[in-house]
N, C-alpha and C. Protein backbone atom coordinates (compact mmCIF):
# COMPACT_ATOMS: atom_id res chain seq x y z
N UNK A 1 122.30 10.13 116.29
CA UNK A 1 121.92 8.73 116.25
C UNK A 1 121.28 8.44 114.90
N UNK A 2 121.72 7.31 114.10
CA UNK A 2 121.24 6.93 112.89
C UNK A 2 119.94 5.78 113.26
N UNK A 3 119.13 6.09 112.46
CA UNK A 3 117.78 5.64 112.64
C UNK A 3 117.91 3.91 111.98
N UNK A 4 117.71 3.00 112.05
CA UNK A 4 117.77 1.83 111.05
C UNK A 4 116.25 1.71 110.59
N UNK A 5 115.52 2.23 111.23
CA UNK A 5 114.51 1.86 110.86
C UNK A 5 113.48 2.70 111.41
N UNK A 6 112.04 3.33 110.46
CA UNK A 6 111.24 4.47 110.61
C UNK A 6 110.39 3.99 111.82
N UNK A 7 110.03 5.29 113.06
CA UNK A 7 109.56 5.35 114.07
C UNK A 7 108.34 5.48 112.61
N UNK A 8 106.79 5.33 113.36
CA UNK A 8 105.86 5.92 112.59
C UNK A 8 105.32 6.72 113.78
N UNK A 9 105.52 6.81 115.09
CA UNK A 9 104.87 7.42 116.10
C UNK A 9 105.27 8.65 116.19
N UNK A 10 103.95 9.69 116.23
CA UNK A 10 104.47 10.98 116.24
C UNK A 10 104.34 11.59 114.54
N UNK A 11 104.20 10.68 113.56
CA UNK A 11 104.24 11.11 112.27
C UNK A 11 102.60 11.71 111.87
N UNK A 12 102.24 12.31 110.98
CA UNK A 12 100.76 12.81 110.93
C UNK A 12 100.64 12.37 109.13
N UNK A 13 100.31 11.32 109.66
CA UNK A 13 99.36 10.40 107.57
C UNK A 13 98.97 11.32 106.85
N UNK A 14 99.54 11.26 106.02
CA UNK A 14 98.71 12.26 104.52
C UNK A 14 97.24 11.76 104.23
N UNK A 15 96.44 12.94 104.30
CA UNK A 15 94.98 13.00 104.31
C UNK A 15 95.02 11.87 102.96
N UNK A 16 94.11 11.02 102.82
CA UNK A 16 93.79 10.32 101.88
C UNK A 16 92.57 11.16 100.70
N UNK A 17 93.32 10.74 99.35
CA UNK A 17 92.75 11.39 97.92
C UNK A 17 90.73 11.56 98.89
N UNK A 18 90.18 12.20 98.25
CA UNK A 18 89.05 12.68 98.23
C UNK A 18 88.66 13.13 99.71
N UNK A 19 89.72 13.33 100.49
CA UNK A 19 88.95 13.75 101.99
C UNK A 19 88.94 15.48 101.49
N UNK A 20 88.36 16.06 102.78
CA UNK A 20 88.03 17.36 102.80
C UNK A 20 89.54 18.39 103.23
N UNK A 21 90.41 17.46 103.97
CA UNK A 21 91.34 18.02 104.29
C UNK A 21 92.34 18.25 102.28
N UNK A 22 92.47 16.96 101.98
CA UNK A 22 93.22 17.03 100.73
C UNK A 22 91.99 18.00 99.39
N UNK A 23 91.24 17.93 99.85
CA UNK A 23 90.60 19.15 98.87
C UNK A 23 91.11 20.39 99.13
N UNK A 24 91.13 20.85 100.38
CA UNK A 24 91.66 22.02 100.75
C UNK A 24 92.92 22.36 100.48
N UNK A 25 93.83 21.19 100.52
CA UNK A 25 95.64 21.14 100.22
C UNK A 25 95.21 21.64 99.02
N UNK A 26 94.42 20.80 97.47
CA UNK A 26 94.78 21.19 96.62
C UNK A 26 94.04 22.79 95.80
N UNK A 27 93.41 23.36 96.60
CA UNK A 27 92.75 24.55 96.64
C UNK A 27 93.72 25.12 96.72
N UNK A 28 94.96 25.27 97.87
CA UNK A 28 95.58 26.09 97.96
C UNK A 28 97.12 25.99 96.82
N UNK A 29 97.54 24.71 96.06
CA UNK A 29 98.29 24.49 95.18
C UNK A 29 97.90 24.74 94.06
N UNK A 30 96.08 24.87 93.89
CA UNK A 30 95.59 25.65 92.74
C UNK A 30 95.84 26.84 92.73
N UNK A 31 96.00 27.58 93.74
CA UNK A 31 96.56 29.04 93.92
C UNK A 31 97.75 29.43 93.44
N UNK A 32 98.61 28.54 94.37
CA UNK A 32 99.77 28.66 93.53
C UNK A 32 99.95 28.45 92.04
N UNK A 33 99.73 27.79 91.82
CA UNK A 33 99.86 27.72 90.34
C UNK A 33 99.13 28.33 89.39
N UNK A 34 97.96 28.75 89.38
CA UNK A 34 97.74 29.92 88.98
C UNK A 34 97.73 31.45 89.19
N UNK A 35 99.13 31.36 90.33
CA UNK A 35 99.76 32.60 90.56
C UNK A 35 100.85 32.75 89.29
N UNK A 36 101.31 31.67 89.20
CA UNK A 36 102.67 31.48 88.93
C UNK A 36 102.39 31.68 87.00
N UNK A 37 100.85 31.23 86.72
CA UNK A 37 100.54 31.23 85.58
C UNK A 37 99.90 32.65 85.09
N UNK A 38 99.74 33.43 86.29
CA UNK A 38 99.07 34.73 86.22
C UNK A 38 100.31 35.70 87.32
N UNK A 39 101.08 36.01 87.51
CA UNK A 39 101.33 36.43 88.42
C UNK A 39 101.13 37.68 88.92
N UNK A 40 100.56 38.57 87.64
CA UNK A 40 99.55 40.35 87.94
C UNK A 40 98.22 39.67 87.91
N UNK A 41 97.50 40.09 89.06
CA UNK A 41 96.47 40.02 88.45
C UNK A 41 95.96 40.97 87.96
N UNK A 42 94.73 41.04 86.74
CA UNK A 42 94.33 42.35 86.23
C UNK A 42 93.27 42.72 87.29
N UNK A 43 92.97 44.42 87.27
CA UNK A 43 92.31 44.99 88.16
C UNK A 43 90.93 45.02 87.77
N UNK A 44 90.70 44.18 86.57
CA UNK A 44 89.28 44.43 86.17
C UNK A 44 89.19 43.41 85.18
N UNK A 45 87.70 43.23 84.26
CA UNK A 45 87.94 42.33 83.60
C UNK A 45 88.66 42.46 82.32
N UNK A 46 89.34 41.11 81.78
CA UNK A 46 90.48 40.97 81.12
C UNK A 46 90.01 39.80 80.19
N UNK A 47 90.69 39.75 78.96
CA UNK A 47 90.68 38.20 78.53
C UNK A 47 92.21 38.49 77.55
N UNK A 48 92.66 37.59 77.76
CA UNK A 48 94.26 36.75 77.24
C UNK A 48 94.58 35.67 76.53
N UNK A 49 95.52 35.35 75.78
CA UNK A 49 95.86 34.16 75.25
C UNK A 49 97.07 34.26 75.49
N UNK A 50 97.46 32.70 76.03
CA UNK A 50 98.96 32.27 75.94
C UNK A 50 99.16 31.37 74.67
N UNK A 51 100.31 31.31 74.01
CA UNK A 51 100.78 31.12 73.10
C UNK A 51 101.99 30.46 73.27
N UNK A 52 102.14 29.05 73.44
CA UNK A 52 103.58 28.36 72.91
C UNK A 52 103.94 27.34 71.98
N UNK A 53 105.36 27.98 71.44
CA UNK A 53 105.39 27.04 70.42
C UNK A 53 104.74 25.42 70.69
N UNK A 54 104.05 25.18 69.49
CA UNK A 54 103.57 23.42 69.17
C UNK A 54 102.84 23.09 70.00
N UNK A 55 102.32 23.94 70.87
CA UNK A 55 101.28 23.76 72.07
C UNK A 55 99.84 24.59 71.36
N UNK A 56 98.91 24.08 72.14
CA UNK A 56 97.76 25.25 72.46
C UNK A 56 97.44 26.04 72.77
N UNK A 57 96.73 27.29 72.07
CA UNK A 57 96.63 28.25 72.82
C UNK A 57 95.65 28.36 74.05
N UNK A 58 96.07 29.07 75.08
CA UNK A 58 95.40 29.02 76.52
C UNK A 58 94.78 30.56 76.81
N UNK A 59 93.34 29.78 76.85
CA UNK A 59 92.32 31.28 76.74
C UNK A 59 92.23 31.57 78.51
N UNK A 60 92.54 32.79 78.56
CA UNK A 60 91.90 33.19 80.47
C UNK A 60 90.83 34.69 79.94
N UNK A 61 89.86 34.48 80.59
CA UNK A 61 88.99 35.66 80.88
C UNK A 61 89.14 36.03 82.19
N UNK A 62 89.15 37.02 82.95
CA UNK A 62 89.11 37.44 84.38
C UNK A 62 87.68 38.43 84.33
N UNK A 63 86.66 37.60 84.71
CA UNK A 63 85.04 37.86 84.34
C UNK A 63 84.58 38.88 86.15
N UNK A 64 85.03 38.82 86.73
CA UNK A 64 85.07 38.90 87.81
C UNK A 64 86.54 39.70 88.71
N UNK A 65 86.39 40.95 89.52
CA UNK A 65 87.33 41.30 90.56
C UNK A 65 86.64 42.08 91.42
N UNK A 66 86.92 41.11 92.32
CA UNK A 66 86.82 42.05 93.89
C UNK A 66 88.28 42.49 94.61
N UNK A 67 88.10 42.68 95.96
CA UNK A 67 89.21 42.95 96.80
C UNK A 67 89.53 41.27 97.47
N UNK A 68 88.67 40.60 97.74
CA UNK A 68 89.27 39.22 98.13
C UNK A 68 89.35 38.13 97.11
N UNK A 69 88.37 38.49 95.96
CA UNK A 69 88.25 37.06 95.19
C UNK A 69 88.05 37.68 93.62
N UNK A 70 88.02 37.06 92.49
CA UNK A 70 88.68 36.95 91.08
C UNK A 70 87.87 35.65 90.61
N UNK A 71 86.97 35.63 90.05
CA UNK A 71 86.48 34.39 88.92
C UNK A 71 86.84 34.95 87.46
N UNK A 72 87.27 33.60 86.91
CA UNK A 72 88.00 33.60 86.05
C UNK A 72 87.64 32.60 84.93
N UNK A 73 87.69 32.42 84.00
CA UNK A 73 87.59 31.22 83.11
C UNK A 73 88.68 31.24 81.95
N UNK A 74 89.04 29.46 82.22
CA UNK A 74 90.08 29.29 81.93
C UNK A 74 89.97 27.79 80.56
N UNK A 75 90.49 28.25 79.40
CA UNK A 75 89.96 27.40 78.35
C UNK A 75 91.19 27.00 77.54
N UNK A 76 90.62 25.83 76.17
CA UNK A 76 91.57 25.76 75.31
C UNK A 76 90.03 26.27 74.29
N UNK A 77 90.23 26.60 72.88
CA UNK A 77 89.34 26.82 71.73
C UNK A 77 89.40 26.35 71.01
N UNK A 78 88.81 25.30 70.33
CA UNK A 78 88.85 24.16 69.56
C UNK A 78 88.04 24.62 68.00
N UNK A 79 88.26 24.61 66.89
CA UNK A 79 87.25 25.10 65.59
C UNK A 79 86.96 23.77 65.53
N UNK A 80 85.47 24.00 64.86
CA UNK A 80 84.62 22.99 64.30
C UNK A 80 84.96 23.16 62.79
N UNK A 81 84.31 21.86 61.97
CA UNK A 81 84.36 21.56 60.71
C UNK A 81 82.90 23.34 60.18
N UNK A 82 82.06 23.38 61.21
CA UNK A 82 81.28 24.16 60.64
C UNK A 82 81.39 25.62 60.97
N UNK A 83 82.34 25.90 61.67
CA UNK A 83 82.57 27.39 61.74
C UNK A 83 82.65 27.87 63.20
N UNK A 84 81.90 27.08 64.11
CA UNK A 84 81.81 27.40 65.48
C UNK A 84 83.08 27.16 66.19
N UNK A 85 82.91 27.27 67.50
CA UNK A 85 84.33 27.02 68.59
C UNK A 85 83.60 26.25 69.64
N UNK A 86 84.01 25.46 70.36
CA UNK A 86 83.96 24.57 71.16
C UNK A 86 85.07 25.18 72.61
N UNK A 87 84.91 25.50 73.34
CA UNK A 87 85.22 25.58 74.83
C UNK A 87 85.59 24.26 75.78
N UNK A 88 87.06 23.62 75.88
CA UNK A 88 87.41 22.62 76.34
C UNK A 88 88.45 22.59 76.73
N UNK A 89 88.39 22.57 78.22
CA UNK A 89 87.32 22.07 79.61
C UNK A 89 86.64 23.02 80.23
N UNK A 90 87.08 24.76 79.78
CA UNK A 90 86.10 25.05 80.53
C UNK A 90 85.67 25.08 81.77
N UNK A 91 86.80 26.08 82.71
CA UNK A 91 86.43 25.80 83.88
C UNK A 91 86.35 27.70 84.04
N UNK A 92 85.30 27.46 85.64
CA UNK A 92 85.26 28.37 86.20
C UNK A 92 85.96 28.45 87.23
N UNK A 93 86.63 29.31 87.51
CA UNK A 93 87.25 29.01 88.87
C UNK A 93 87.22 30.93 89.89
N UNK A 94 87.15 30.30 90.80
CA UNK A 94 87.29 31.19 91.52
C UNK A 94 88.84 31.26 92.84
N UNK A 95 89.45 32.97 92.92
CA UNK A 95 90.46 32.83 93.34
C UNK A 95 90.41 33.31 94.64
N UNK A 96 90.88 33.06 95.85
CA UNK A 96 90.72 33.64 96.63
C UNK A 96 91.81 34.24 97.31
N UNK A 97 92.01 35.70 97.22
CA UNK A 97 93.44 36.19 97.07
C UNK A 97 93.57 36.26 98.79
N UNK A 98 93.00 36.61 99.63
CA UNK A 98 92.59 36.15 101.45
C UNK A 98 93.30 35.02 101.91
N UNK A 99 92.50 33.86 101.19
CA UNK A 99 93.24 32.89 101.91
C UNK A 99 94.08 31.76 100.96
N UNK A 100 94.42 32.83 99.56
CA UNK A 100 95.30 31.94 98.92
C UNK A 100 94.95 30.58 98.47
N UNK A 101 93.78 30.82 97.67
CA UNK A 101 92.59 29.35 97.42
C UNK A 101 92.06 29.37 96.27
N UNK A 102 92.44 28.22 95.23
CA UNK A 102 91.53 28.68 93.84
C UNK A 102 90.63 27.23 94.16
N UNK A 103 89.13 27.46 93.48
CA UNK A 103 88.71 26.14 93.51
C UNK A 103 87.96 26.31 92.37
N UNK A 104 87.24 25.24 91.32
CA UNK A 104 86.82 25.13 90.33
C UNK A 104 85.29 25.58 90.40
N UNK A 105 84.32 26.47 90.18
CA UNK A 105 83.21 26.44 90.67
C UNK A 105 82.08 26.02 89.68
N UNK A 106 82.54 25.66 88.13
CA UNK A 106 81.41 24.77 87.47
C UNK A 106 82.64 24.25 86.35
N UNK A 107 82.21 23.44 85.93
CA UNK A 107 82.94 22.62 84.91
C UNK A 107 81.73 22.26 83.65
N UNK A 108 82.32 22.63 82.89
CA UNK A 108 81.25 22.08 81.46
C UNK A 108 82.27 20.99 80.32
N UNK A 109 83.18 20.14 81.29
CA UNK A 109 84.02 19.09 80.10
C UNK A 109 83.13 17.97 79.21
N UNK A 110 82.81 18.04 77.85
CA UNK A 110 82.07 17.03 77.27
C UNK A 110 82.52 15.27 77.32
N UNK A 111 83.51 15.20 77.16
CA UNK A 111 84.00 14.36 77.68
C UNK A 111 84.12 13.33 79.17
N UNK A 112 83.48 14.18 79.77
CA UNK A 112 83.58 13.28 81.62
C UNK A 112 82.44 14.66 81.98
N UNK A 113 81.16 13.79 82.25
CA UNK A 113 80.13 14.64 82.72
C UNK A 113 80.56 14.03 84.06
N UNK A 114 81.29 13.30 84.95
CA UNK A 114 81.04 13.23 86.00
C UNK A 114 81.91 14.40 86.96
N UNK A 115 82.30 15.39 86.10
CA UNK A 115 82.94 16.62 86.38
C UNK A 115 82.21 17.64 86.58
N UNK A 116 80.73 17.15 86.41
CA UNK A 116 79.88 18.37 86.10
C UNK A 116 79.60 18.80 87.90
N UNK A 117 79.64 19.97 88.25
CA UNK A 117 79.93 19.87 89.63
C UNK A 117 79.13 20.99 89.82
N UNK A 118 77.94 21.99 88.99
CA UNK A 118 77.08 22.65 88.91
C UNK A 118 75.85 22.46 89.04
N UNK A 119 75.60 21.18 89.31
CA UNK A 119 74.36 20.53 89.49
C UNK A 119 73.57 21.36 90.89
N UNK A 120 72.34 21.36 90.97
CA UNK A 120 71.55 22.06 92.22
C UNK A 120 71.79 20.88 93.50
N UNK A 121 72.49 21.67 94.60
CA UNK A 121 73.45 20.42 95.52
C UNK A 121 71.86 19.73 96.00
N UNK A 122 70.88 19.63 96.10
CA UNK A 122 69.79 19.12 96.67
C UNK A 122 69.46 17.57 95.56
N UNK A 123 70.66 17.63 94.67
CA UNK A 123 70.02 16.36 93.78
C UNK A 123 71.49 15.55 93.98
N UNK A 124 72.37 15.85 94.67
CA UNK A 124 73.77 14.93 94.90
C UNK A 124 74.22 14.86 96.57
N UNK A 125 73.70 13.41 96.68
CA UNK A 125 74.74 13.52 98.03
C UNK A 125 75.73 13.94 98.46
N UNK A 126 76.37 14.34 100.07
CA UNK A 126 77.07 14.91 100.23
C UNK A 126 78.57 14.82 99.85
N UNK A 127 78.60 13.23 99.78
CA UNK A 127 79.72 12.26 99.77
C UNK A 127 80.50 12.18 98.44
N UNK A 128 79.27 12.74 97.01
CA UNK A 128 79.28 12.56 95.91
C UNK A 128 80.07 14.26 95.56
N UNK A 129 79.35 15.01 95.86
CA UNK A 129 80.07 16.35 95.91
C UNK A 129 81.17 16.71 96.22
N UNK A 130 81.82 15.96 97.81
CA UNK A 130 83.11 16.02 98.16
C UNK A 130 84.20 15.29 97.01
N UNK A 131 83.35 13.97 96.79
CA UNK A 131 84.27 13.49 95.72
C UNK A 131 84.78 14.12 94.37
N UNK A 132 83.54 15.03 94.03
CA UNK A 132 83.45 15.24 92.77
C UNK A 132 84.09 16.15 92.67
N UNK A 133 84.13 17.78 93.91
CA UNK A 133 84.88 18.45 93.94
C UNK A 133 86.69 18.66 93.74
N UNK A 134 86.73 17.06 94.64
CA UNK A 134 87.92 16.82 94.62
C UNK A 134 88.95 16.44 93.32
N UNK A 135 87.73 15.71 92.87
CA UNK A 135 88.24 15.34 91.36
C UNK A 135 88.48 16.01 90.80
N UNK A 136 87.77 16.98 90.00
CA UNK A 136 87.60 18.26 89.11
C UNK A 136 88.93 19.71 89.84
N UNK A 137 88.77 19.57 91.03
CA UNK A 137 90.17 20.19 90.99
C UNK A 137 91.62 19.50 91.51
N UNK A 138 91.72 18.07 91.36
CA UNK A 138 92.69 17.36 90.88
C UNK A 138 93.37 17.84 89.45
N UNK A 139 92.39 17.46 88.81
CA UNK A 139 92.00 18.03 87.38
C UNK A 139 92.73 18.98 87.15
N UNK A 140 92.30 20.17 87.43
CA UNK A 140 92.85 21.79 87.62
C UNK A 140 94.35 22.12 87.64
N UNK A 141 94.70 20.95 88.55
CA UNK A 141 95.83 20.99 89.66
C UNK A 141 97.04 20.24 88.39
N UNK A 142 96.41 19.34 87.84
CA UNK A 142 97.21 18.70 86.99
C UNK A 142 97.34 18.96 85.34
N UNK A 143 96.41 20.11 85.35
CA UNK A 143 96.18 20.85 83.64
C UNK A 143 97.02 21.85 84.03
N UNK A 144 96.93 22.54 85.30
CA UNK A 144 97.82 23.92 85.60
C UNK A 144 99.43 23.82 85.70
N UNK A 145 99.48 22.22 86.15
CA UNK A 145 101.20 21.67 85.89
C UNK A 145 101.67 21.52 84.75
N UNK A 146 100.62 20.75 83.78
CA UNK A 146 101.00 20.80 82.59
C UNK A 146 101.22 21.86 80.97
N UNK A 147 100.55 22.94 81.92
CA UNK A 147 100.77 24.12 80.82
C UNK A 147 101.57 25.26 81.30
N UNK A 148 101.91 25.00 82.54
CA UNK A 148 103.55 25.73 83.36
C UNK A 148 104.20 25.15 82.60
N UNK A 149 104.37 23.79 82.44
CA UNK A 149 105.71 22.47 82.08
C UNK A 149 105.96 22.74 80.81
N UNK A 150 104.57 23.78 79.66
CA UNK A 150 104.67 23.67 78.68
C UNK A 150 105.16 25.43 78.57
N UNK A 151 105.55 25.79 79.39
CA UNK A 151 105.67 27.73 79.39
C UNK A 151 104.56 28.39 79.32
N UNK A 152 103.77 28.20 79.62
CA UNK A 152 102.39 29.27 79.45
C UNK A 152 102.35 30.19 80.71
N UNK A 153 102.53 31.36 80.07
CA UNK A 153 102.31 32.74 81.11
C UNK A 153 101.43 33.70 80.60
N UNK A 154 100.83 34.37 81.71
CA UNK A 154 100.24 35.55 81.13
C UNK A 154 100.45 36.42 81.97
N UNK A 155 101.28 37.55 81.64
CA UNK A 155 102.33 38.81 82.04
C UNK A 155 101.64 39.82 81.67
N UNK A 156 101.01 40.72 82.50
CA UNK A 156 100.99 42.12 82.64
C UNK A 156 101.35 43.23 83.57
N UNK A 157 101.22 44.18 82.68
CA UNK A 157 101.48 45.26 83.66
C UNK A 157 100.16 45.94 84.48
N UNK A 158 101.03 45.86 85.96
CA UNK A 158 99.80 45.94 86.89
C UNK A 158 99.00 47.60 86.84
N UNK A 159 99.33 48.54 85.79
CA UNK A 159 98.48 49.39 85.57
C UNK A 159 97.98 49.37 84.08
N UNK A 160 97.65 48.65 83.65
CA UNK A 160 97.33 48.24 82.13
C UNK A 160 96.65 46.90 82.23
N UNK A 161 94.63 46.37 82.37
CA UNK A 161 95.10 45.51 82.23
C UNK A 161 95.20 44.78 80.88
N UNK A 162 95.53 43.35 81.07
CA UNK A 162 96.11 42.46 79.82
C UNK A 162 94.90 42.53 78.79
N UNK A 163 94.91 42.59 77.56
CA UNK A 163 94.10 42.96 76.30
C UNK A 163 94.83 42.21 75.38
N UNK A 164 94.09 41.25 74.34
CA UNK A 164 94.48 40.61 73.07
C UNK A 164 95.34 39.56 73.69
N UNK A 165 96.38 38.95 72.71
CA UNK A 165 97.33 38.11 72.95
C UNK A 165 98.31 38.64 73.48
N UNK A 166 98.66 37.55 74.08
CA UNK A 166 100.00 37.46 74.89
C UNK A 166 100.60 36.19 74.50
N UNK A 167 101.91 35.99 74.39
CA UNK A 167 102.78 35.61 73.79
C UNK A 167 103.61 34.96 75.36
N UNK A 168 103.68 33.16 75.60
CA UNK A 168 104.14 33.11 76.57
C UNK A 168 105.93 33.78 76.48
N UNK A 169 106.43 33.87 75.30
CA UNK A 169 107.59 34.49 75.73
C UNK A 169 107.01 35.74 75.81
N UNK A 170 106.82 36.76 75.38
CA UNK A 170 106.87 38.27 75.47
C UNK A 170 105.90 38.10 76.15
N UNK A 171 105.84 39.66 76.84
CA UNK A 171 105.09 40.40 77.80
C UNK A 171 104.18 41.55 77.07
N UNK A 172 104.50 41.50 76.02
CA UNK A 172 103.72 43.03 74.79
C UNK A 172 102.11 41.85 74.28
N UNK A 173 100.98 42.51 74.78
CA UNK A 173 99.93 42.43 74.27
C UNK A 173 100.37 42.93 72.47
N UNK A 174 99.47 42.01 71.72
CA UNK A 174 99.55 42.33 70.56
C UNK A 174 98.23 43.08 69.93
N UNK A 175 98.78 43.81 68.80
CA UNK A 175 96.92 44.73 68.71
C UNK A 175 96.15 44.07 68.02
N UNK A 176 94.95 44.96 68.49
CA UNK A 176 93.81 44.16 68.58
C UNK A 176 93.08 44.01 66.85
């Protein structure tokens, strides 16, 4: 039987942007995609650069490994006129290899302090946190699409871990 027209009964509404349910959806699409952008993880701590042509390079540290979870920080490196580096956006994130969950756990972007999501929770309502969470790994969700879209990988071998650059085409760490 051809339908002419949509039943809505029986259908289940897509959680609306900032609920707790769509935070959780995109926790777990942060996973994915930084599977897909990491797909070894290293067994210990690590730091990497991806490299593609006419793009930016993409800094990962893996600061953190357990058996369920992986914090990580994930950057671009910007030079100053005076010699320093600048860290931007700067996220922390944590992975949760269990239940297949990355979520952002502090943000330091100069640009949009309302990302700042490190604050002591006793000075932000609850309502403000859910939002903010949600935002900041919107964020995540849509920087991690855009530097797949741009080829950025970081490939190692799962008894070696990753050291120096990495090259989103090649898989050979370069020396140090």
């Amino acid at each position: 039987m051809i339908l002419l027209h949509r039943s809505h009964r029986g259908l289940i509404p897509p959680d609306p942007p900032g609920a707790f349910a769509a935070l959780m959806d995109l926790y777990e699409r942060n996973y994915i995609n930084i599977r897909r952008l990491l797909p070894v993880m290293p067994r210990g701590r690590a730091e990497c650069v991806s490299q593609t042509p006419g793009g930016l390079d993409l800094h990962l540290r893996v600061t953190e490994r357990c058996r369920y979870t992986s914090e990580l920080i994930l950057t671009y490196r910007f030079g100053q006129d005076d010699g320093s580096t600048i860290a931007e956006p700067n996220l922390s994130i944590r992975v949760y290899h269990d239940a297949r969950q990355a979520e952002v756990m502090t943000a330091h972007p100069r640009h949009h302090p309302a990302f700042a999501i490190d604050a002591p929770a006793h000075q932000r309502p609850e309502g403000i946190l859910l939002s903010t969470r949600w935002r900041i790994n919107r964020f995540l969700y849509k920087w991690l699409s855009y530097c797949l879209r741009q080829g950025h990988r970081f490939a190692a071998d799962p008894d070696h871990p990753v050291q120096g650059t990495v090259s989103a085409t090649s898989s050979k760490p370069a020396p140090s």
